[in-house]
Protein backbone atom coordinates (compact mmCIF):
# COMPACT_ATOMS: atom_id res chain seq x y z
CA UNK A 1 46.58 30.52 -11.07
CA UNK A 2 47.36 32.22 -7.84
CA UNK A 3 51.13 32.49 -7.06
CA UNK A 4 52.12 31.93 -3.63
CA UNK A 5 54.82 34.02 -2.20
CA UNK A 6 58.58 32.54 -1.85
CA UNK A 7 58.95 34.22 1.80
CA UNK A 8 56.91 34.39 4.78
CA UNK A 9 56.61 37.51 7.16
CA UNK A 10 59.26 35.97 9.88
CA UNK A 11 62.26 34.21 8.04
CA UNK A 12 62.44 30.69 8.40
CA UNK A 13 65.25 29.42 10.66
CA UNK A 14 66.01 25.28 10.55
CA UNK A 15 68.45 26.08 12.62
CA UNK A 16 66.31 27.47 15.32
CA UNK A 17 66.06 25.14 18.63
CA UNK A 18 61.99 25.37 18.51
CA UNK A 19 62.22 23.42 14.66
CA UNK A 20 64.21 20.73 16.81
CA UNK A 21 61.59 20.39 19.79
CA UNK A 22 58.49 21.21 17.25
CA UNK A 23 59.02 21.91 13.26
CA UNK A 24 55.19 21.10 12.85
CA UNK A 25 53.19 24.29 12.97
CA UNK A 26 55.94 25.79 10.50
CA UNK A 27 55.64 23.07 8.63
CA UNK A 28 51.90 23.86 7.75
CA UNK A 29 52.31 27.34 7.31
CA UNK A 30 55.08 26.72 4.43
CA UNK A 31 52.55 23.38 3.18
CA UNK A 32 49.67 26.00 3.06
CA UNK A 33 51.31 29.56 2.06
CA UNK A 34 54.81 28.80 0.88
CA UNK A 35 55.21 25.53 -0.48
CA UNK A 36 58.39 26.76 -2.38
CA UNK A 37 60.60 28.74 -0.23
CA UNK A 38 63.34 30.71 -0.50
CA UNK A 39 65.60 30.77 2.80
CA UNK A 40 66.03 33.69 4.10
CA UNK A 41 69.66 33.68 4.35
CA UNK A 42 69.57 32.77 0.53
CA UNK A 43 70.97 28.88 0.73
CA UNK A 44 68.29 27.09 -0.09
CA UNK A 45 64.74 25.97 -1.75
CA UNK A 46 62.13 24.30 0.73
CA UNK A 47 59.25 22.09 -0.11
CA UNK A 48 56.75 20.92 2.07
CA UNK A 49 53.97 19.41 -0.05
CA UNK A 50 53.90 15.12 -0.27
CA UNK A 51 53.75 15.64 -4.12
CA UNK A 52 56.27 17.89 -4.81
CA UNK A 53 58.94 16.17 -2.33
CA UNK A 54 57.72 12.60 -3.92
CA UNK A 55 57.64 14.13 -7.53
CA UNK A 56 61.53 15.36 -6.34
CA UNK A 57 62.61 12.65 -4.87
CA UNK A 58 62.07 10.48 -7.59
CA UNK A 59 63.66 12.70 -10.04
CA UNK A 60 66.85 12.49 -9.41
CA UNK A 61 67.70 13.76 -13.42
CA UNK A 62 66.67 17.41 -12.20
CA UNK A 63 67.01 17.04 -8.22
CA UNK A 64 71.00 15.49 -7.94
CA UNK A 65 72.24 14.15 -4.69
CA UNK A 66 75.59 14.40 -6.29
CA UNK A 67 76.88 17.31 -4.22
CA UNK A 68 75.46 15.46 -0.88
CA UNK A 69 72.31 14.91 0.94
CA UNK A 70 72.68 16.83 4.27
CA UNK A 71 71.47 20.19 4.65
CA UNK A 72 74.95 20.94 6.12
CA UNK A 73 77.40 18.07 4.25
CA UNK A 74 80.34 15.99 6.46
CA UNK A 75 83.62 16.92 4.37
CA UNK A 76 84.29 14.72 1.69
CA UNK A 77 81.32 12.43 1.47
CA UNK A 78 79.97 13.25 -1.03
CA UNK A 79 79.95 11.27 -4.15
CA UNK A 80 81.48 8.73 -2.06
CA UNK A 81 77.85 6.48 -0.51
CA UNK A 82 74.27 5.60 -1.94
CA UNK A 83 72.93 8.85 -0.41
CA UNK A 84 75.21 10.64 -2.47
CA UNK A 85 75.38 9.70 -5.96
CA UNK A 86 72.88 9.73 -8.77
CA UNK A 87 72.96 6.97 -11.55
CA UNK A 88 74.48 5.12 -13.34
CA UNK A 89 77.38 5.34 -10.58
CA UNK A 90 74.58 4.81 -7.91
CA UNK A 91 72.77 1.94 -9.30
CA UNK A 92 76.58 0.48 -9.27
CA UNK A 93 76.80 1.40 -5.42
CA UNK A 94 73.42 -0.06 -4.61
CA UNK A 95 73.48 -3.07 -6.51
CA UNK A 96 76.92 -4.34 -5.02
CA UNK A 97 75.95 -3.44 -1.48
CA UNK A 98 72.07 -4.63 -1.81
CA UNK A 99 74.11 -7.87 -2.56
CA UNK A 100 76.48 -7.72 0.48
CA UNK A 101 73.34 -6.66 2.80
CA UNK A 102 70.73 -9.29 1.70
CA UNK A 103 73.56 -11.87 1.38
CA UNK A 104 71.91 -13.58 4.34
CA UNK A 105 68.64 -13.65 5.80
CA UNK A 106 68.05 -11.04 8.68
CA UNK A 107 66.08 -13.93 10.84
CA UNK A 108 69.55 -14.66 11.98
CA UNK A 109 69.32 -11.42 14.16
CA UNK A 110 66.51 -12.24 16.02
CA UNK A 111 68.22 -14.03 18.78
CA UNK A 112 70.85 -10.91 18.96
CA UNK A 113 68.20 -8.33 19.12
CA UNK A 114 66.16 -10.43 22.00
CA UNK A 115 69.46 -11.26 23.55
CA UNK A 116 70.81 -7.48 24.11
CA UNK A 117 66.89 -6.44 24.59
CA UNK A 118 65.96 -8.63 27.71
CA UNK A 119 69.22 -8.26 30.26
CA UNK A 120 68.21 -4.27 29.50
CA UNK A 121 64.49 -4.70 30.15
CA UNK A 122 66.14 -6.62 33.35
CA UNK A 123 67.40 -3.65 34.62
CA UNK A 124 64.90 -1.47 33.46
CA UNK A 125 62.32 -3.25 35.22
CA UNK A 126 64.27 -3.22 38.60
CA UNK A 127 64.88 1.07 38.62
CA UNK A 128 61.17 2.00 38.39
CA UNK A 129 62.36 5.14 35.81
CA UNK A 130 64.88 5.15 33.01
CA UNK A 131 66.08 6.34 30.14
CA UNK A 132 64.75 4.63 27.01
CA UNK A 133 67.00 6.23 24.75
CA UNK A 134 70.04 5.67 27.18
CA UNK A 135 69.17 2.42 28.73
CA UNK A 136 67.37 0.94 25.93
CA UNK A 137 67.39 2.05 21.85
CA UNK A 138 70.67 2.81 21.73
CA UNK A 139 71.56 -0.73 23.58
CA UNK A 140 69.93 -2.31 21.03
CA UNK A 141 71.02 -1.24 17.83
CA UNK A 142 74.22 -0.76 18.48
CA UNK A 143 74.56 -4.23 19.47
CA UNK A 144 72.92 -5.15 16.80
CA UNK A 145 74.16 -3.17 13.96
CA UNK A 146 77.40 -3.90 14.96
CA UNK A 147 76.75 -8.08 15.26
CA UNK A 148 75.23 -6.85 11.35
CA UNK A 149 78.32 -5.59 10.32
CA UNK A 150 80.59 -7.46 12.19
CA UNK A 151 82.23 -4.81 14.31
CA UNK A 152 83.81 -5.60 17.95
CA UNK A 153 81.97 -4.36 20.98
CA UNK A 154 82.12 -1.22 22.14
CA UNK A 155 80.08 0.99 24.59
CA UNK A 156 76.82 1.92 23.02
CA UNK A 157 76.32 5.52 24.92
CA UNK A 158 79.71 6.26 23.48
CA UNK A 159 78.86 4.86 19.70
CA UNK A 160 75.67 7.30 19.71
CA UNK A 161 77.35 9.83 20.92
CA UNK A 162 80.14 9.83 18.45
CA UNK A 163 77.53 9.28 16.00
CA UNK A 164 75.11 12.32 17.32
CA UNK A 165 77.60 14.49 16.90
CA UNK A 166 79.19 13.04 13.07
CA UNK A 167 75.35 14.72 12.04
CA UNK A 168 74.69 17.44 14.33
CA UNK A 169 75.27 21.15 12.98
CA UNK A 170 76.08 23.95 14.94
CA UNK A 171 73.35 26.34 15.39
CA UNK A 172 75.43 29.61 16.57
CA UNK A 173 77.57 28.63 13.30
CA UNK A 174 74.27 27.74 11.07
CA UNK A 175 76.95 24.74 10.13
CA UNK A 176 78.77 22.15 10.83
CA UNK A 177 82.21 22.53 13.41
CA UNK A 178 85.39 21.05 13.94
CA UNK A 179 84.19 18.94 16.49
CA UNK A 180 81.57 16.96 14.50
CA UNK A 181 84.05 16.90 11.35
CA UNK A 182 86.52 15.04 13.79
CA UNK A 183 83.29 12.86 15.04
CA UNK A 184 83.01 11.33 11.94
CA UNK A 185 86.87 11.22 11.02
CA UNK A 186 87.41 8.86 14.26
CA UNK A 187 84.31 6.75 13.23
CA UNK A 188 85.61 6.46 9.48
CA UNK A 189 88.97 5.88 11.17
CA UNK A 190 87.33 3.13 13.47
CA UNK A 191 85.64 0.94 10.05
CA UNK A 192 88.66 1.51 7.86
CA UNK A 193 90.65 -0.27 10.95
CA UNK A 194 88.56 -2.92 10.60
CA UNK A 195 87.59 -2.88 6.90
CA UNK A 196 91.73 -3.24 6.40
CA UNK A 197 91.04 -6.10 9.00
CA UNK A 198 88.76 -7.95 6.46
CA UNK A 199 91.33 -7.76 3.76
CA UNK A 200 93.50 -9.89 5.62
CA UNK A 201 90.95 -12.14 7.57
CA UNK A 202 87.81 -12.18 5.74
CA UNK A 203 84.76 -13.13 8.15
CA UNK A 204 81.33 -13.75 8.13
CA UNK A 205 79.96 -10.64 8.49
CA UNK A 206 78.97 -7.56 6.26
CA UNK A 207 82.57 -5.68 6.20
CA UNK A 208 83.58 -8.95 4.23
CA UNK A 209 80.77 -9.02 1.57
CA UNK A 210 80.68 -5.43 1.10
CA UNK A 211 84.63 -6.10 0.25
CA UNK A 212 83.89 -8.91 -1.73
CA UNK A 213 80.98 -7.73 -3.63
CA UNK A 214 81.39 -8.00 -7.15
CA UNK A 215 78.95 -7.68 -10.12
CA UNK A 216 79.99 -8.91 -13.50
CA UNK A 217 84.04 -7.78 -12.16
CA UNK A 218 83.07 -4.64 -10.84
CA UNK A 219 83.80 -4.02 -7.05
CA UNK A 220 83.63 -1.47 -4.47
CA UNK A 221 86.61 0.28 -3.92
CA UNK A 222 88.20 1.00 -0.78
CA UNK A 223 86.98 4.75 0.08
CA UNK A 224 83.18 3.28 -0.99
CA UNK A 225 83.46 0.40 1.35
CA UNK A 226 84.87 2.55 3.89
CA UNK A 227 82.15 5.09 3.12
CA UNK A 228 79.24 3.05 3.02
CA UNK A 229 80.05 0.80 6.21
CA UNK A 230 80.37 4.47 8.13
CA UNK A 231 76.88 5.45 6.70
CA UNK A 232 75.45 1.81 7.60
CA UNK A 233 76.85 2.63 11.36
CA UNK A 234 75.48 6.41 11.24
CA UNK A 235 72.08 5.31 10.17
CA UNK A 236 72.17 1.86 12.71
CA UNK A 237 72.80 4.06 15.23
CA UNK A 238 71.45 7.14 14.70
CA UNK A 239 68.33 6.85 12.51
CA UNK A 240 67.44 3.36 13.68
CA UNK A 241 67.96 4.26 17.68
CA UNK A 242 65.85 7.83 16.98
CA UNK A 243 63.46 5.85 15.64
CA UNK A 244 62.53 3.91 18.34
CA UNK A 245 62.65 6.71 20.39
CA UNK A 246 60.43 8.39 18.28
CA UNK A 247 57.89 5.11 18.41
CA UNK A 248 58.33 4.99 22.15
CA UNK A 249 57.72 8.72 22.82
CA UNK A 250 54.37 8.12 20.25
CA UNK A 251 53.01 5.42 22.46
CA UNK A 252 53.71 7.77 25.56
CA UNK A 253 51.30 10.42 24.09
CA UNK A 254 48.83 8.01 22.88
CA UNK A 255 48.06 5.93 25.56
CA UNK A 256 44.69 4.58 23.60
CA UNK A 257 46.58 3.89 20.33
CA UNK A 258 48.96 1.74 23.20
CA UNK A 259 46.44 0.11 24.46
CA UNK A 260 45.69 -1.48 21.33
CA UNK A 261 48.87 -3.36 21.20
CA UNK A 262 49.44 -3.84 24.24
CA UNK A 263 45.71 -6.37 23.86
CA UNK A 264 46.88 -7.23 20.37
CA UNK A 265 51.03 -7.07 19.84
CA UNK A 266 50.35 -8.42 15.76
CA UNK A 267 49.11 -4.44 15.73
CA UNK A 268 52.88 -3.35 16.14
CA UNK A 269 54.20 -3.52 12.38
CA UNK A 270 50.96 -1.03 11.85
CA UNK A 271 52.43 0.98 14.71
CA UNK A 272 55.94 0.65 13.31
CA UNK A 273 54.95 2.16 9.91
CA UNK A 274 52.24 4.98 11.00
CA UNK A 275 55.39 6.09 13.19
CA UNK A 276 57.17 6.41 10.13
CA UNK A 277 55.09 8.62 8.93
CA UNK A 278 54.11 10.75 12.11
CA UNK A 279 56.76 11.27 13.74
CA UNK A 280 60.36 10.44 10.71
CA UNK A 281 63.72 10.78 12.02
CA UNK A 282 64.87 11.70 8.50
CA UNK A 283 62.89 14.85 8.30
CA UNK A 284 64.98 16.71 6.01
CA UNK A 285 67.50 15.80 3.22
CA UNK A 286 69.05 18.08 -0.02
CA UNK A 287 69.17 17.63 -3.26
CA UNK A 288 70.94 20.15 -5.88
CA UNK A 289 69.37 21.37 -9.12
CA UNK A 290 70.29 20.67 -12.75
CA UNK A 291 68.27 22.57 -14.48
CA UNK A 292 66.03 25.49 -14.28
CA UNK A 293 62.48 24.56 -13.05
CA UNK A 294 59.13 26.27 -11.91
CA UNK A 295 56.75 24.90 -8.96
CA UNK A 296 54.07 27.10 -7.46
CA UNK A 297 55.12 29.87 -9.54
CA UNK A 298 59.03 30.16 -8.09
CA UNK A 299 61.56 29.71 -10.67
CA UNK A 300 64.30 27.71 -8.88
CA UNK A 301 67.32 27.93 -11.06
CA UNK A 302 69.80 24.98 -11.68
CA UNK A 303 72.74 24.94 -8.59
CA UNK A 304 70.23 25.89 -6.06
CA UNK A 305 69.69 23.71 -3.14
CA UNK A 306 66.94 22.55 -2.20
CA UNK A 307 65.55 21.08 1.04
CA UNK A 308 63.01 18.31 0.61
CA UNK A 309 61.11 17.99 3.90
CA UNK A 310 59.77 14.51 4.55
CA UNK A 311 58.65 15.34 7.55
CA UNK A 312 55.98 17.98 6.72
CA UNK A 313 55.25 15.84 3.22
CA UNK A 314 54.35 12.87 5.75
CA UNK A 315 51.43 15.55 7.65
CA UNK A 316 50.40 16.46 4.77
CA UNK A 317 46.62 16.42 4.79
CA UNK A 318 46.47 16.41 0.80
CA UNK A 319 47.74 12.88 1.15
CA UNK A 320 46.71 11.85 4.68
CA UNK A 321 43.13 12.12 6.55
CA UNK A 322 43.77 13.91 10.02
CA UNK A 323 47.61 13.92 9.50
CA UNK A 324 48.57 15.18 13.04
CA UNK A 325 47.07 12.35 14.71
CA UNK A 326 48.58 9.41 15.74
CA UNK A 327 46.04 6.18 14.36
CA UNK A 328 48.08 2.89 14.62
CA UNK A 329 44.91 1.80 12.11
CA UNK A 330 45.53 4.28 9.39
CA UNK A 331 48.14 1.99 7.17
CA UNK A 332 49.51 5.29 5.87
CA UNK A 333 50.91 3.98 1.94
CA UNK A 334 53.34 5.68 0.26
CA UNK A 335 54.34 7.46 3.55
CA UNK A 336 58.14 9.36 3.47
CA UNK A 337 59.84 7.38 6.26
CA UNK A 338 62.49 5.50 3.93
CA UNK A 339 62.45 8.27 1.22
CA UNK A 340 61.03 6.95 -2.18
CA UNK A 341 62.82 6.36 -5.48
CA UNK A 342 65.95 5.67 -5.93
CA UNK A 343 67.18 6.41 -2.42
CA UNK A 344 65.03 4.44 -0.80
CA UNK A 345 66.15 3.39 2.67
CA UNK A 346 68.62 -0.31 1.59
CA UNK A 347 68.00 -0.67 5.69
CA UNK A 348 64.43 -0.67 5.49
CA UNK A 349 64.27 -4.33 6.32
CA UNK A 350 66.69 -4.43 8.59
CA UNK A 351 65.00 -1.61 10.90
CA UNK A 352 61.51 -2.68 10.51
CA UNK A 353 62.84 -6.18 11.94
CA UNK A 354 65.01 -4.84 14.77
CA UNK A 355 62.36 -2.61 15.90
CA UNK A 356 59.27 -5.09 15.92
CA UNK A 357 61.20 -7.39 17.62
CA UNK A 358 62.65 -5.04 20.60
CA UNK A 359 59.62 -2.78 20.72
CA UNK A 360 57.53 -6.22 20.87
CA UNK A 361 59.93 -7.35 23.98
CA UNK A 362 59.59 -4.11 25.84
CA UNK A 363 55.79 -3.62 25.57
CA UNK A 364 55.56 -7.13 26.78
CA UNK A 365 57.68 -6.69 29.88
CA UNK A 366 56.49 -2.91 30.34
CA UNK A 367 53.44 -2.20 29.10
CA UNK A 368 52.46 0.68 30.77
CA UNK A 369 54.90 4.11 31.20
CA UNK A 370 54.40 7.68 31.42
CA UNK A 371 57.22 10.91 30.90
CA UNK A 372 58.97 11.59 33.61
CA UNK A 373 59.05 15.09 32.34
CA UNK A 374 56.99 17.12 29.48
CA UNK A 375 60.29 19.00 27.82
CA UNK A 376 63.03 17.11 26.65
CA UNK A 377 66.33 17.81 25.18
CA UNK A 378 66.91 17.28 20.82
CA UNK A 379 68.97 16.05 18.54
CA UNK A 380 70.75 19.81 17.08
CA UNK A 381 70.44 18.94 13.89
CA UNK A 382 69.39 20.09 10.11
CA UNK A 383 68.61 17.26 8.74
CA UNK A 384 67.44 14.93 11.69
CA UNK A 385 64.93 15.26 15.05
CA UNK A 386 64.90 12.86 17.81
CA UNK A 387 65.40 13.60 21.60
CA UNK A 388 68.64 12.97 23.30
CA UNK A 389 67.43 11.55 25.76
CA UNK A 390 63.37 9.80 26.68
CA UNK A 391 63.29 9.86 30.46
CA UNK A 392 60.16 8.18 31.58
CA UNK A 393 58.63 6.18 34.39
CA UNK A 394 57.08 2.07 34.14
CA UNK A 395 53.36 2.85 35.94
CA UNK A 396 50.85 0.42 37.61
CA UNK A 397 48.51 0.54 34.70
């Protein structure tokens, strides 16, 4: 067997603004010539390859999420949501909020999404050029994550940003700062208002039956409900709104793939999920070793980090034909865009629906739009790549 090598010539940097704007080309060089990598500052194990970040993310006996799943961790998280635990005390976590979250059937939202979508479109339609992460994605979900959750309104821009910055890192640091620590203290300071809220007046909403789950006696307790609700708001807002970015920016570039909704909107859910796999969010989470282990002829030894990157596993042409092309007809199965095993995204549902039915309204009421400019600003993050921002332009045709 050849052995790869653990290092490339030039060191690899996530925290580097070109792995923000465009991680792809370095993702095939590690997929091709250094599927198990050694950072060069010494932190951490990547891998590239769909099989080895499945095979890893569905061992969670050797590949632990127990010390947290963020390249760079938010202070005293860990152990403490669903991304963070490994079984049996995750199983526990999952089952009692799988029970609060499908409590009720999401159809229910349908009128919220379309009712926050279409005053937006409104005044979308009537500027000519906007900003669809701005004006529209970020709108949406955090409308309707926090109608979901049961949260009281509150300025969307501001939400996102708060949220941006709870899971940016700070590149000049390689790490996270003081100001994103205190981004997600005030948003964990915001839900445990309002979980403490609940105690008093329960409601019909998901603060209430995450409080109230209970399984054969056992319950949540207050620093996991308080936990989990701030990771349901992080990934509502960030990972759901970045998504639909990401599908928006993906039907900019491919104008034919476009097209084909545009004539044939039941084509969307196949758009939804190909986006998934082109262009993730979540293109990076951590895991922590147990035990010694070998893979491509690098002996990673237990307490190592190491990075498994969904986002070159979902390009990887080992698992998909053509991988860097954008084919609304591929039906890409078993693609990365949730994670796989037992982290699986418990919002998968919930974001598939939200961004069918918005997506659905906007292509209907603006079917045709173009960038308003080629560069745009990202997301400074280790973990997760979206723009900040989508400026584009509604066109003829």
């Amino acid at each position: 067997m050849t052995l790869l090598a653990a290092r490339p010539t030039e060191p690899v940097d996530l925290y580097s603004p070109a792995i923000d704007s465009d991680p792809f080309p370095l993702y095939e060089a590690l997929r091709e010539r250094y599927p198990a990598y050694w950072s060069s500052g010494g932190r951490f194990w990547i891998l590239s390859r769909y099989d080895d970040v499945a095979r890893a993310a569905t061992d969670w006996q050797t590949f632990s999420s127990l010390q947290g799943n963020l390249v760079d961790e938010i202070p005293n998280r860990a152990g403490g949501t669903l991304g963070t635990t490994d079984p049996p005390r995750h199983d526990r976590l999952r089952a009692l909020a799988q029970a609060a979250f499908t409590k009720k059937n999401l159809d229910y939202l349908v009128p919220v999404i379309l009712g926050v979508a279409e005053p937006a479109l409104d005044r979308i339609a009537a500027k000519g050029s906007f900003d669809f992460v701005g004006e529209f994605s970020a709108v949406v979900t955090v409308a309707t994550i926090f109608r979901l959750l049961g949260l009281p309104e509150r300025n969307p821009l501001a939400i996102r940003a708060l949220v941006v910055k709870s899971v940016s890192t700070d590149k000049a640091r390689k790490g996270r700062n003081a100001e994103f620590d205190a981004a997600f203290a005030e948003l964990s300071g915001f839900v445990s208002e309002q979980v403490g809220i609940r105690r008093k007046e329960p409601r019909d909403d998901l603060i209430t039956r995450l409080a109230e789950a209970e399984i054969d006696g056992d319950r949540l307790s207050e620093r996991e409900v308080i936990l989990t609700t701030s990771m349901f708001v992080v990934a509502g807002v960030e990972s759901l709104s970045s998504f639909m970015s990401m599908l928006a920016l993906n039907l900019t570039d491919w104008p034919d793939e476009r097209a084909k909704i545009i004539a044939d909107l039941a084509l969307l859910p196949q758009a939804i999920e190909e986006s998934l796999r082109f262009n993730t969010s979540a293109q990076r989470f951590k895991r922590t070793l147990t035990r010694d282990i070998e893979i491509h002829g690098q002996v990673m030894h237990a307490g190592d980090y190491v990075v498994l990157a969904y986002g070159a596993a979902n390009r990887d042409p080992r698992k998909f034909t053509d991988p860097d092309r954008y084919d609304i007809g591929r039906k890409p199965q078993g693609h990365l865009g949730f994670g796989t095993g037992k982290h699986f995204c418990i919002g998968s549902q919930f974001s598939r629906l939200v961004s069918d039915v918005a997506m659905g309204a906007f292509l209907q009421r603006i079917p045709h739009f173009r960038r308003s400019n080629a560069d745009l600003a990202w997301i400074s993050s280790s973990n997760f790549r979206s723009p900040l921002s989508l400026p584009l332009q509604i066109a003829n045709s």
